[in-house]
Protein backbone atom coordinates (compact mmCIF):
# COMPACT_ATOMS: atom_id res chain seq x y z
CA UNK A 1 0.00 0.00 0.00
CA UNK A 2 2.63 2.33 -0.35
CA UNK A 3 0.66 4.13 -3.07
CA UNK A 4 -1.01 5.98 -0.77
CA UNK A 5 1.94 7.41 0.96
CA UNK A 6 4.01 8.24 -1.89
CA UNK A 7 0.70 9.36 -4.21
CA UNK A 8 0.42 13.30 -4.05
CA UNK A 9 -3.09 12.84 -5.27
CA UNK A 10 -4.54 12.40 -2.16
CA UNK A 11 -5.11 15.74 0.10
CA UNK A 12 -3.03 16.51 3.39
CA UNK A 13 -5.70 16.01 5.78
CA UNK A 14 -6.85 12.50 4.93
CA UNK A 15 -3.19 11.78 5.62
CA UNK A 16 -2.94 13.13 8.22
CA UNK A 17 -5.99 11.56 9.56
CA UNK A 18 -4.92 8.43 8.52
CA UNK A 19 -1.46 8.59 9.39
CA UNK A 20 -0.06 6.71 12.97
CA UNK A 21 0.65 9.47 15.19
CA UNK A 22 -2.14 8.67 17.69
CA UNK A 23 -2.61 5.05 16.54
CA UNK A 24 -5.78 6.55 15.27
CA UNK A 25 -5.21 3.52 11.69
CA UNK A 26 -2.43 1.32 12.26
CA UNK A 27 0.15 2.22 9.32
CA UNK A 28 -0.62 -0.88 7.67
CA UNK A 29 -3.55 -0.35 7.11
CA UNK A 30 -3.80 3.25 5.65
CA UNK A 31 -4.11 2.13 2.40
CA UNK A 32 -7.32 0.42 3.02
CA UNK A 33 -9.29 3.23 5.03
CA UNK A 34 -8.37 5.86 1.93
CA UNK A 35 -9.61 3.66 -0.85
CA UNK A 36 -13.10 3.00 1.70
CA UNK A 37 -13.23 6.64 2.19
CA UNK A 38 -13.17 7.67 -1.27
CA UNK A 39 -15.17 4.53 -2.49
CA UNK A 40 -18.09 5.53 -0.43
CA UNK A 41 -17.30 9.40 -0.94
CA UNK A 42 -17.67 8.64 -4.66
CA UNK A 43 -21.06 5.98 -4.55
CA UNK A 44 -22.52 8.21 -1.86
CA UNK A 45 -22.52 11.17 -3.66
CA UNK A 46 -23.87 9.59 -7.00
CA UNK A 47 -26.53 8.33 -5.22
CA UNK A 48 -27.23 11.97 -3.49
CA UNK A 49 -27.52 13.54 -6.48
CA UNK A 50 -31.19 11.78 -7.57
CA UNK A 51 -32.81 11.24 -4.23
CA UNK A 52 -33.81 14.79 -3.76
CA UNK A 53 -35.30 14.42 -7.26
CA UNK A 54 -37.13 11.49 -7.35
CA UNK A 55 -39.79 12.66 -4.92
CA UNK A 56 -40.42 15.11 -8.17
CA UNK A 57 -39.80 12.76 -10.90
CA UNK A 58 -42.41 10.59 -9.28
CA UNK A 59 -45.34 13.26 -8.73
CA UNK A 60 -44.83 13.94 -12.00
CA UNK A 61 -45.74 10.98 -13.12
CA UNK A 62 -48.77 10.95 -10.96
CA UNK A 63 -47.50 9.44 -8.18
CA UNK A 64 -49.80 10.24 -4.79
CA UNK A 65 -48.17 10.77 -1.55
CA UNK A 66 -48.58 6.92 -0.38
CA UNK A 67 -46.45 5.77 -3.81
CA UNK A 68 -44.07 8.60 -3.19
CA UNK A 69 -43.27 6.84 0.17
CA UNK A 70 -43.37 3.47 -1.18
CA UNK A 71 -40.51 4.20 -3.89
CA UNK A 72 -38.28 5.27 -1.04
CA UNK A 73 -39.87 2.26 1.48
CA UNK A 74 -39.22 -0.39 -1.36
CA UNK A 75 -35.44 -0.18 -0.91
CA UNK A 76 -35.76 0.15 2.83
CA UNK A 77 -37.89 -2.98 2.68
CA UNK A 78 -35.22 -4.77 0.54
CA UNK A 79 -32.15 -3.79 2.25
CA UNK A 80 -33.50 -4.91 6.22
CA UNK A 81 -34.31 -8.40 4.50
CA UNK A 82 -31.14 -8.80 3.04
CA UNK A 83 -29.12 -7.13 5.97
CA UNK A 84 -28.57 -9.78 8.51
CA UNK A 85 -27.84 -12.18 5.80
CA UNK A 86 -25.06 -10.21 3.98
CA UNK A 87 -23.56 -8.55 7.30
CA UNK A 88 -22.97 -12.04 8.92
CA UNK A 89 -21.90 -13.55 5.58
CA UNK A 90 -19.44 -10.89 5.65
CA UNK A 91 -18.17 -11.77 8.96
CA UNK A 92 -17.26 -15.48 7.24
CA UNK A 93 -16.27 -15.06 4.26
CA UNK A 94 -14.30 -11.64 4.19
CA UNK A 95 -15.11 -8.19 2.68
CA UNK A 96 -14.33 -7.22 -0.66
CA UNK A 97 -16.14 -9.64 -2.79
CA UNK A 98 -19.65 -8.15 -0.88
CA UNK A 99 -18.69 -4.52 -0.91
CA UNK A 100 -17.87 -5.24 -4.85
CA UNK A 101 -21.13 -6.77 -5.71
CA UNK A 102 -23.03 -3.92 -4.25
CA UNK A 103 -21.01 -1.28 -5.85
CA UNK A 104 -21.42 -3.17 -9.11
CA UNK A 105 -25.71 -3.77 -8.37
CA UNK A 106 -25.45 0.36 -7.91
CA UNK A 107 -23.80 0.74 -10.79
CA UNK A 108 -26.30 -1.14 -13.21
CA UNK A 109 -29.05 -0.03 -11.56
CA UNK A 110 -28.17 4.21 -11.81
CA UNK A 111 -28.16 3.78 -16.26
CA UNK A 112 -31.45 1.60 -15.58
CA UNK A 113 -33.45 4.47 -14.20
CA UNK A 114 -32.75 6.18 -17.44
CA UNK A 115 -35.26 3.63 -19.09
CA UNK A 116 -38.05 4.32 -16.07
CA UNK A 117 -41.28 5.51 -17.31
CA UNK A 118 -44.00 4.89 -14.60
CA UNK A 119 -44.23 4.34 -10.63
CA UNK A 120 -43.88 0.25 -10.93
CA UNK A 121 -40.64 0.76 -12.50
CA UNK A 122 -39.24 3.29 -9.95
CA UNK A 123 -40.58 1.03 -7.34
CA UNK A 124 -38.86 -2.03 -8.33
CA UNK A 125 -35.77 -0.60 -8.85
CA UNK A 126 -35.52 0.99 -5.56
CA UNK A 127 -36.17 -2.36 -4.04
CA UNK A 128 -33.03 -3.94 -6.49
CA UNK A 129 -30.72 -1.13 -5.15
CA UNK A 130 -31.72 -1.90 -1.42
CA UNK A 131 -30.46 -4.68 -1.90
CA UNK A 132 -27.57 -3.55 -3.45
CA UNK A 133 -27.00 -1.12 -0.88
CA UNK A 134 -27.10 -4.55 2.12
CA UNK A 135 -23.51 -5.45 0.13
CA UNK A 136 -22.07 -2.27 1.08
CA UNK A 137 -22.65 -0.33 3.62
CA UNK A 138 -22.64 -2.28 6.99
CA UNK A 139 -19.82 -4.25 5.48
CA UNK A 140 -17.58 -1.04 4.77
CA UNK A 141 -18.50 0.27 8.34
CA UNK A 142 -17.36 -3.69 9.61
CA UNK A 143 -14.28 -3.34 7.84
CA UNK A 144 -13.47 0.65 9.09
CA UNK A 145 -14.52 -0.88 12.49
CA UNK A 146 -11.77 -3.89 12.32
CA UNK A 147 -9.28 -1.93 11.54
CA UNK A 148 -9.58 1.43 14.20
CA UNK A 149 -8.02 0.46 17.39
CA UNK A 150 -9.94 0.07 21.25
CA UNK A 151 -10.30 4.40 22.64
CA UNK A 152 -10.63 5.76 19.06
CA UNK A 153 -13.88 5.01 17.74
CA UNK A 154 -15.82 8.03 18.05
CA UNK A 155 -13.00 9.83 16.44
CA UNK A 156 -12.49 7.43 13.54
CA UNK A 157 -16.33 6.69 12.39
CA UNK A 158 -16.62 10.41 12.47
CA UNK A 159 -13.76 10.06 9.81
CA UNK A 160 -15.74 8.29 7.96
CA UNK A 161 -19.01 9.39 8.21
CA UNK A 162 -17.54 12.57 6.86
CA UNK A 163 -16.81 10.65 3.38
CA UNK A 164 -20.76 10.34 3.48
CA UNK A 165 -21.65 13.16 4.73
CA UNK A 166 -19.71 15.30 2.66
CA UNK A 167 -21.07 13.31 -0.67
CA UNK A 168 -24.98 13.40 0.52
CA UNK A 169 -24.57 17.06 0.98
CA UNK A 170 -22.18 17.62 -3.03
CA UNK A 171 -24.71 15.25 -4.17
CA UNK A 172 -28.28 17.02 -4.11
CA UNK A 173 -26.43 20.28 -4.75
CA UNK A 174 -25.24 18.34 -8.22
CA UNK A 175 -28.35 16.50 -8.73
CA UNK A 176 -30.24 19.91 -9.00
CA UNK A 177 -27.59 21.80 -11.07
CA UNK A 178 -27.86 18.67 -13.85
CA UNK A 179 -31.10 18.81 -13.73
CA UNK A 180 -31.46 22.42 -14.32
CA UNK A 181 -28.80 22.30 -16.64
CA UNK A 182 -28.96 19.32 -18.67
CA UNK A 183 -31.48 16.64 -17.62
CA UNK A 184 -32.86 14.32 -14.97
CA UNK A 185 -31.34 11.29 -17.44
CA UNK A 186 -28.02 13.25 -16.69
CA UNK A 187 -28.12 12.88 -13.19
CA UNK A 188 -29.00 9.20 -13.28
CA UNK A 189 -25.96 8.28 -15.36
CA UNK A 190 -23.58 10.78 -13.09
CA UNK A 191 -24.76 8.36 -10.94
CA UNK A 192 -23.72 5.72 -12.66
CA UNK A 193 -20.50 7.07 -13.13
CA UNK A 194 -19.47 7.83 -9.76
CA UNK A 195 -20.61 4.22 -8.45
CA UNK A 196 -18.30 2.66 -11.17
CA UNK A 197 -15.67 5.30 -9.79
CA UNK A 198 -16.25 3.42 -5.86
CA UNK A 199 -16.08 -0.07 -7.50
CA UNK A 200 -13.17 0.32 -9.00
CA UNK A 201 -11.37 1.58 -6.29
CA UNK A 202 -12.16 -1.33 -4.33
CA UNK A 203 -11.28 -4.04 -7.24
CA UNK A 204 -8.14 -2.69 -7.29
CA UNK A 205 -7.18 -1.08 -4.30
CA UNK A 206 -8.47 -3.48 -1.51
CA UNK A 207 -6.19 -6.42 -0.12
CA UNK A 208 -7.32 -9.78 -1.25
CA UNK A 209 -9.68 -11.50 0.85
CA UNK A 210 -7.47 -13.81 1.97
CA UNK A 211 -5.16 -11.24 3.23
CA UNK A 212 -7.88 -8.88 5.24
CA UNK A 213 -7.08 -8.49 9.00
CA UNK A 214 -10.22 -8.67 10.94
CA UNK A 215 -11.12 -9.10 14.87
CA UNK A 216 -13.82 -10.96 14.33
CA UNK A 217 -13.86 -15.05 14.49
CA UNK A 218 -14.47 -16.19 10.91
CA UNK A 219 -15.78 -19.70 11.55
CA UNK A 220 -17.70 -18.70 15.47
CA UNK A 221 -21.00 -16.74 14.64
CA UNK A 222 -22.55 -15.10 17.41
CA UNK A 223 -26.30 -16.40 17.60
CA UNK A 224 -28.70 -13.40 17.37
CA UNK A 225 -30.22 -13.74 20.21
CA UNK A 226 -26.98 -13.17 21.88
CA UNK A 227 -26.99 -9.47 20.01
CA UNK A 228 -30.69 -8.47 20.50
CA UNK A 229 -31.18 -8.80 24.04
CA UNK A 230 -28.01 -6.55 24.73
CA UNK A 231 -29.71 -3.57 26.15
CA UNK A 232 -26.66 -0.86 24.72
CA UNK A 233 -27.77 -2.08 21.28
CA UNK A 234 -31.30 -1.61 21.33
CA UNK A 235 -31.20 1.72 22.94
CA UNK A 236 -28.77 3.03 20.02
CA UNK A 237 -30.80 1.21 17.65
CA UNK A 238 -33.94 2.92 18.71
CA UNK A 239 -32.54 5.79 18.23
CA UNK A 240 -31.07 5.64 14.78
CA UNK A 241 -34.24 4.24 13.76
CA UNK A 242 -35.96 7.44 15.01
CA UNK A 243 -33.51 9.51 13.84
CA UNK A 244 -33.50 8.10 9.97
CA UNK A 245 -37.07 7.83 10.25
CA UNK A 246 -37.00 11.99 10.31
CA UNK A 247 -34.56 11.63 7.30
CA UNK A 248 -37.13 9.97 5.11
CA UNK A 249 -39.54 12.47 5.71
CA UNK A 250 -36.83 15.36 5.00
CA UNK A 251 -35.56 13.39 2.08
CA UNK A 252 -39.12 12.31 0.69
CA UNK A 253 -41.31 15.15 1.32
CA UNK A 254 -38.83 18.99 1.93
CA UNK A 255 -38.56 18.60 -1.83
CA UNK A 256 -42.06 18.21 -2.52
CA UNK A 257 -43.14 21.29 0.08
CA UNK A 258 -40.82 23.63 -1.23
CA UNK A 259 -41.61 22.72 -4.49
CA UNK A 260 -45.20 22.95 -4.13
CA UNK A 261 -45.36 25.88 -1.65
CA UNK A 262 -42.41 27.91 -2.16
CA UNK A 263 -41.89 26.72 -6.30
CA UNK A 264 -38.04 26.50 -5.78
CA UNK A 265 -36.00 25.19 -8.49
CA UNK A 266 -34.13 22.11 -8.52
CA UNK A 267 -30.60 23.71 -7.55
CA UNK A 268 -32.38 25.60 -4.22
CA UNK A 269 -34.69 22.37 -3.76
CA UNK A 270 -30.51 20.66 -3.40
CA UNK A 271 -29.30 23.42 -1.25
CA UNK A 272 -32.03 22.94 1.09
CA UNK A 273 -31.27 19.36 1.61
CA UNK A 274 -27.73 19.64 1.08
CA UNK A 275 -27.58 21.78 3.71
CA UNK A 276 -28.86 19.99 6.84
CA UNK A 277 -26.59 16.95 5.57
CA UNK A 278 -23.44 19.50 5.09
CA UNK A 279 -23.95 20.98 9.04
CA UNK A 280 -23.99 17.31 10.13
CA UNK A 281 -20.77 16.46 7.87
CA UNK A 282 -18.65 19.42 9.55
CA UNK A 283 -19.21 17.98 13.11
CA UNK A 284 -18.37 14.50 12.07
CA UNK A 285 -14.83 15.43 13.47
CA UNK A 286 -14.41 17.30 16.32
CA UNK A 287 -18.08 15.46 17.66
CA UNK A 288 -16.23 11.94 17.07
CA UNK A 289 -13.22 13.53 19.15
CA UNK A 290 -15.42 14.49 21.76
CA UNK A 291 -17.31 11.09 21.51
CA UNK A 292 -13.93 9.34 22.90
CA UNK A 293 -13.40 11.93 25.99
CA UNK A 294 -17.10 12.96 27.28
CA UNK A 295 -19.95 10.69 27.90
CA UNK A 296 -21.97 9.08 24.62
CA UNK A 297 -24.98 9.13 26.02
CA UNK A 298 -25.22 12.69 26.84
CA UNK A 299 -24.30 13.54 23.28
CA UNK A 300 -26.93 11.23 22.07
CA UNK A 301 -29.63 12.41 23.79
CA UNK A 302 -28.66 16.33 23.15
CA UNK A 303 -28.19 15.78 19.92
CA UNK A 304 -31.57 13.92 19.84
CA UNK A 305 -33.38 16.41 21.45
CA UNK A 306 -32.36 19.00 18.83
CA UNK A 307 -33.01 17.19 16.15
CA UNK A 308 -36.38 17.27 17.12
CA UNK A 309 -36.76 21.33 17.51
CA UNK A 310 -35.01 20.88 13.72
CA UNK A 311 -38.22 18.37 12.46
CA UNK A 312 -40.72 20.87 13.83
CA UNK A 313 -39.97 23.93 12.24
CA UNK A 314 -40.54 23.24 8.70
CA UNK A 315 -44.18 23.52 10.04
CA UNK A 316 -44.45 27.03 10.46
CA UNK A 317 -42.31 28.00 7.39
CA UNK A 318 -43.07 30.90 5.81
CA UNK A 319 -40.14 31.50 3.18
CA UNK A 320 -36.71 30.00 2.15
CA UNK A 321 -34.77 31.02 4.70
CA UNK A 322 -37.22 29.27 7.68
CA UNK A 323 -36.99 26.29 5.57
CA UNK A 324 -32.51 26.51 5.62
CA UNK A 325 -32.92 27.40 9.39
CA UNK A 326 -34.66 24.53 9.98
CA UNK A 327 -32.76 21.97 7.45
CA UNK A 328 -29.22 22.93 9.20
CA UNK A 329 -30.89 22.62 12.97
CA UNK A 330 -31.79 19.25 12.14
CA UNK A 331 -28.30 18.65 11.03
CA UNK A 332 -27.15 20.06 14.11
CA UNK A 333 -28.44 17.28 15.96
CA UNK A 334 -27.55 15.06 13.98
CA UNK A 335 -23.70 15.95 14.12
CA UNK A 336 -23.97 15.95 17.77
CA UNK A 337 -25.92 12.48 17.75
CA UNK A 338 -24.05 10.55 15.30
CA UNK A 339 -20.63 10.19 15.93
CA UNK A 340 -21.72 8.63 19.76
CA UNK A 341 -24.34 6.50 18.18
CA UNK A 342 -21.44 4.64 15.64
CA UNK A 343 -18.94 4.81 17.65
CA UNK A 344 -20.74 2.49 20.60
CA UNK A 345 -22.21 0.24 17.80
CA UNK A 346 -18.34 -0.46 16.95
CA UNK A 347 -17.46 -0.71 20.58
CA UNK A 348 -20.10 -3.36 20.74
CA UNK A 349 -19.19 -5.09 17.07
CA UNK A 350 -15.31 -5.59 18.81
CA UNK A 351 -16.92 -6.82 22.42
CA UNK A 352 -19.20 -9.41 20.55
CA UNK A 353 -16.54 -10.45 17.96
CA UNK A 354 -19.08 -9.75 15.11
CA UNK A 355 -18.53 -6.49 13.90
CA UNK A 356 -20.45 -7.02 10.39
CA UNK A 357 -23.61 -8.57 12.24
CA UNK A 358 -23.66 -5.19 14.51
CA UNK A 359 -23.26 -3.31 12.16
CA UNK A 360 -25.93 -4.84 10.14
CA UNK A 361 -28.26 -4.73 13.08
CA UNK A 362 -27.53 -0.50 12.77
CA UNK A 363 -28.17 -0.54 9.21
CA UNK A 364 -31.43 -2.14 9.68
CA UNK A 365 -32.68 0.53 11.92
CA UNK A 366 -31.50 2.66 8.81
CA UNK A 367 -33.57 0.54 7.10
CA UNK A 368 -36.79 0.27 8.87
CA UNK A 369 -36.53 4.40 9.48
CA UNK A 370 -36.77 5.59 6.06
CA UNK A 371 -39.38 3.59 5.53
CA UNK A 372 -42.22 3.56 8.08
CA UNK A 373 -40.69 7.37 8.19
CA UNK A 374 -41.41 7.73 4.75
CA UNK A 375 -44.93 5.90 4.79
CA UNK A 376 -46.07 7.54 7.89
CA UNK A 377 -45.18 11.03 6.16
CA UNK A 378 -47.13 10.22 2.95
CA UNK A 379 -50.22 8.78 4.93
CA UNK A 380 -50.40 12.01 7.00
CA UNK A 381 -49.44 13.99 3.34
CA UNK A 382 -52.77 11.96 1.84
CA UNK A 383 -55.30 12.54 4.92
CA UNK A 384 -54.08 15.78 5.92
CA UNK A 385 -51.44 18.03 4.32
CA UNK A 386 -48.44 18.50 3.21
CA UNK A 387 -47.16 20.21 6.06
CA UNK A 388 -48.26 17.40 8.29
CA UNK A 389 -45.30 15.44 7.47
CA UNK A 390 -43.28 17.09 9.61
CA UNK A 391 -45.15 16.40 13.08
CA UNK A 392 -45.68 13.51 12.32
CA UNK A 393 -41.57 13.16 12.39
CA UNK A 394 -41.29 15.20 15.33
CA UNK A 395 -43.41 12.95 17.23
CA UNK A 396 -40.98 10.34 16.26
CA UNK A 397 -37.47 11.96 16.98
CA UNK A 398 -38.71 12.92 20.48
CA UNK A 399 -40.02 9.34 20.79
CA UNK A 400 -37.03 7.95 20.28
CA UNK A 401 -34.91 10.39 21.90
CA UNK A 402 -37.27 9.32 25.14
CA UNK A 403 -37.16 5.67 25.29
CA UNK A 404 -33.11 5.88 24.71
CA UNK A 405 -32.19 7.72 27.79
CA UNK A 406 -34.77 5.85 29.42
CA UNK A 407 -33.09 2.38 28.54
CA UNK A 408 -29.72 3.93 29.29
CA UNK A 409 -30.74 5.94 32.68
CA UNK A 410 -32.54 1.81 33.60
CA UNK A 411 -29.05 0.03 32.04
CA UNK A 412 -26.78 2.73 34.27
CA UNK A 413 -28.67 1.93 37.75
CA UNK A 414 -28.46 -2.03 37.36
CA UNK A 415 -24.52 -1.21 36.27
CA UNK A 416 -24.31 1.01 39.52
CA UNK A 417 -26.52 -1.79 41.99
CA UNK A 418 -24.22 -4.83 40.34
């Protein structure tokens, strides 16, 4: 892996973040948290650029709120049934050869929405690239996971979530300019592009299989049951469920409303989502440092509880700028919230020795939030308003804010009496 130390290509921070001056990556394994990085960085941002439009696309078409939510719930449906299968798979038989046959599923499936012409279509490939999307990311968040060492994983999955972050909030920003610009067929094959970009990277740039160092005990799986009934899991992956559930609604339905009340164009209809997303990327860092030093569940539930205040204020919107104040609130919370959330899911994946299963389990709660998020949003969309959306997420970023530090505040007493 010396190409990455000798390359100039690559910018002074990442190595610097990467490099072993606070055993942050072991030096030997630079080379493979660069080519993650920039292999999600690149996938993650072609698939930001056409979410924020497809809520659009869709309605054009004559979609109704409910089929707007099941476009968006199709992958989520997809990806939890394939999860648990692929994650633990993972955690047998290596890595790269799952993390390459999702980036190659994304890949396909970006030039094939180019040939969409109804709802069905849209629907069904959603569901293709949820499953897709199992292949990838809770086995790159294993791998990062495997290879960060015990006291710096706040610091080093806010690394990484800033390769996401960063691309979700360039990606709607992009989507919006092509689609002003050029086309919406342009931004589906951008996509395209980019994901071939990410699966190259890893073809060629990730050890062999057979050469991948990983904590976890290839031929001992971990029953389920063992992972479910820990009480630290469930309480973070409430919470991430709550908290993407909000995102579905943002994702799915901001678009629409300041389409539809506001008539933004597609580049300010990307700015508005890119910039709750960008807010959150920023604080990836120095909210992963602080994730290592302070205590996680305090950040969680802070970051929870502002998150909420961010949901609610797209209700009483009156222009633009109420609509940025409240994208980039939201994102506030979620940069505070984040960072704590991944970093105890990979303190868990190391104590249980199944790093891909946990992470899995966190991706599910992904999952299952966009879409009963997104469902929920275009139910109260169909039988009330538009603007009802956005209680409705409220309701559920407070709710899961709630039962977390209860579970925690009940798990910290028992901890204290034993």
């Amino acid at each position: 892996m010396d190409f990455f130390s000798e390359n100039k290509f690559f910018p002074d921070l990442l190595k610097k973040i990467v490099k072993n001056g606070k055993g942050i990556i072991p030096s030997d394994q630079k080379g493979v948290f660069v080519t993650l990085f920039f292999a999600m960085f690149s996938t993650v941002t072609g698939v930001g650029i056409v979410v924020p439009l497809l809520p659009i696309y869709a309605h054009d078409l004559g979609a109704t709120g409910i089929y707007v939510g099941m476009i968006f719930g199709s992958f989520s449906i997809s990806r939890t049934l394939l999860l648990p299968f692929f994650g633990r798979l993972s955690d047998r038989k290596g890595r790269k050869p799952f993390i390459a046959m999702g980036l190659l599923s994304y890949t396909l499936i970006s030039f094939a929405f180019i040939f969409s012409k109804n709802v069905e279509t849209l629907i069904l490939l959603r569901f293709i690239q949820g499953a897709a999307s199992a292949m990838v990311m809770p086995v790159v968040q294993a791998y990062v996971g495997e290879i960060t060492p015990e006291g710096s994983e706040g610091y080093s999955m806010g690394i990484f979530n800033l390769s996401m972050f960063l691309s979700l909030s360039l990606g709607p920003l992009m989507g919006g300019t092509i689609k002003d610009m050029l086309s919406l067929d342009a931004a589906f094959a951008c996509m395209g592009a980019l994901s071939c970009i990410g699966l190259l990277l890893c073809i060629f740039l990730l050890p062999s299989v057979s050469i991948e160092k990983v904590r976890t005990t290839k031929h001992i799986l971990v029953p389920w049951a063992v992972l479910i009934k820990d009480k630290a899991i469930i309480s973070i992956f409430i919470f991430r469920y709550a908290y993407t559930a909000c995102i579905g609604v943002i994702w799915n339905f901001l678009p629409l409303f300041a389409d539809k009340e506001f008539g933004l164009s597609g580049s300010l209809t990307g700015v508005l989502v890119t910039l709750g997303v960008f807010v959150s990327g920023l604080l990836q860092l120095p909210m992963g440092y602080l994730a290592d030093r302070i205590s996680r569940t305090g950040m969680i539930i802070v970051g929870g509880l502002v998150s909420t205040v961010g949901m609610l204020l797209p209700y009483f919107a009156s222009s633009f700028s109420d609509l940025v104040i409240a994208v980039c609130i939201f994102g506030l919370g979620g940069g505070i919230s984040m960072p704590a959330v991944m970093a105890t899911a990979l303190v868990k994946g190391d104590e249980k020795k199944a790093m891909g299963s946990v992470m899995s389990i966190m991706t599910i709660a992904l999952s299952l939030g966009m879409l009963t998020g997104s469902m929920a949003a275009g139910l109260a969309m169909d039988f009330f308003s538009l603007k009802m959306s956005f209680p409705c997420g409220t309701l559920i970023m407070l709710a899961g804010t709630l039962v977390f530090a209860v579970m925690e505040g009940k798990e910290k007493k028992k901890l204290s009496r034993e």
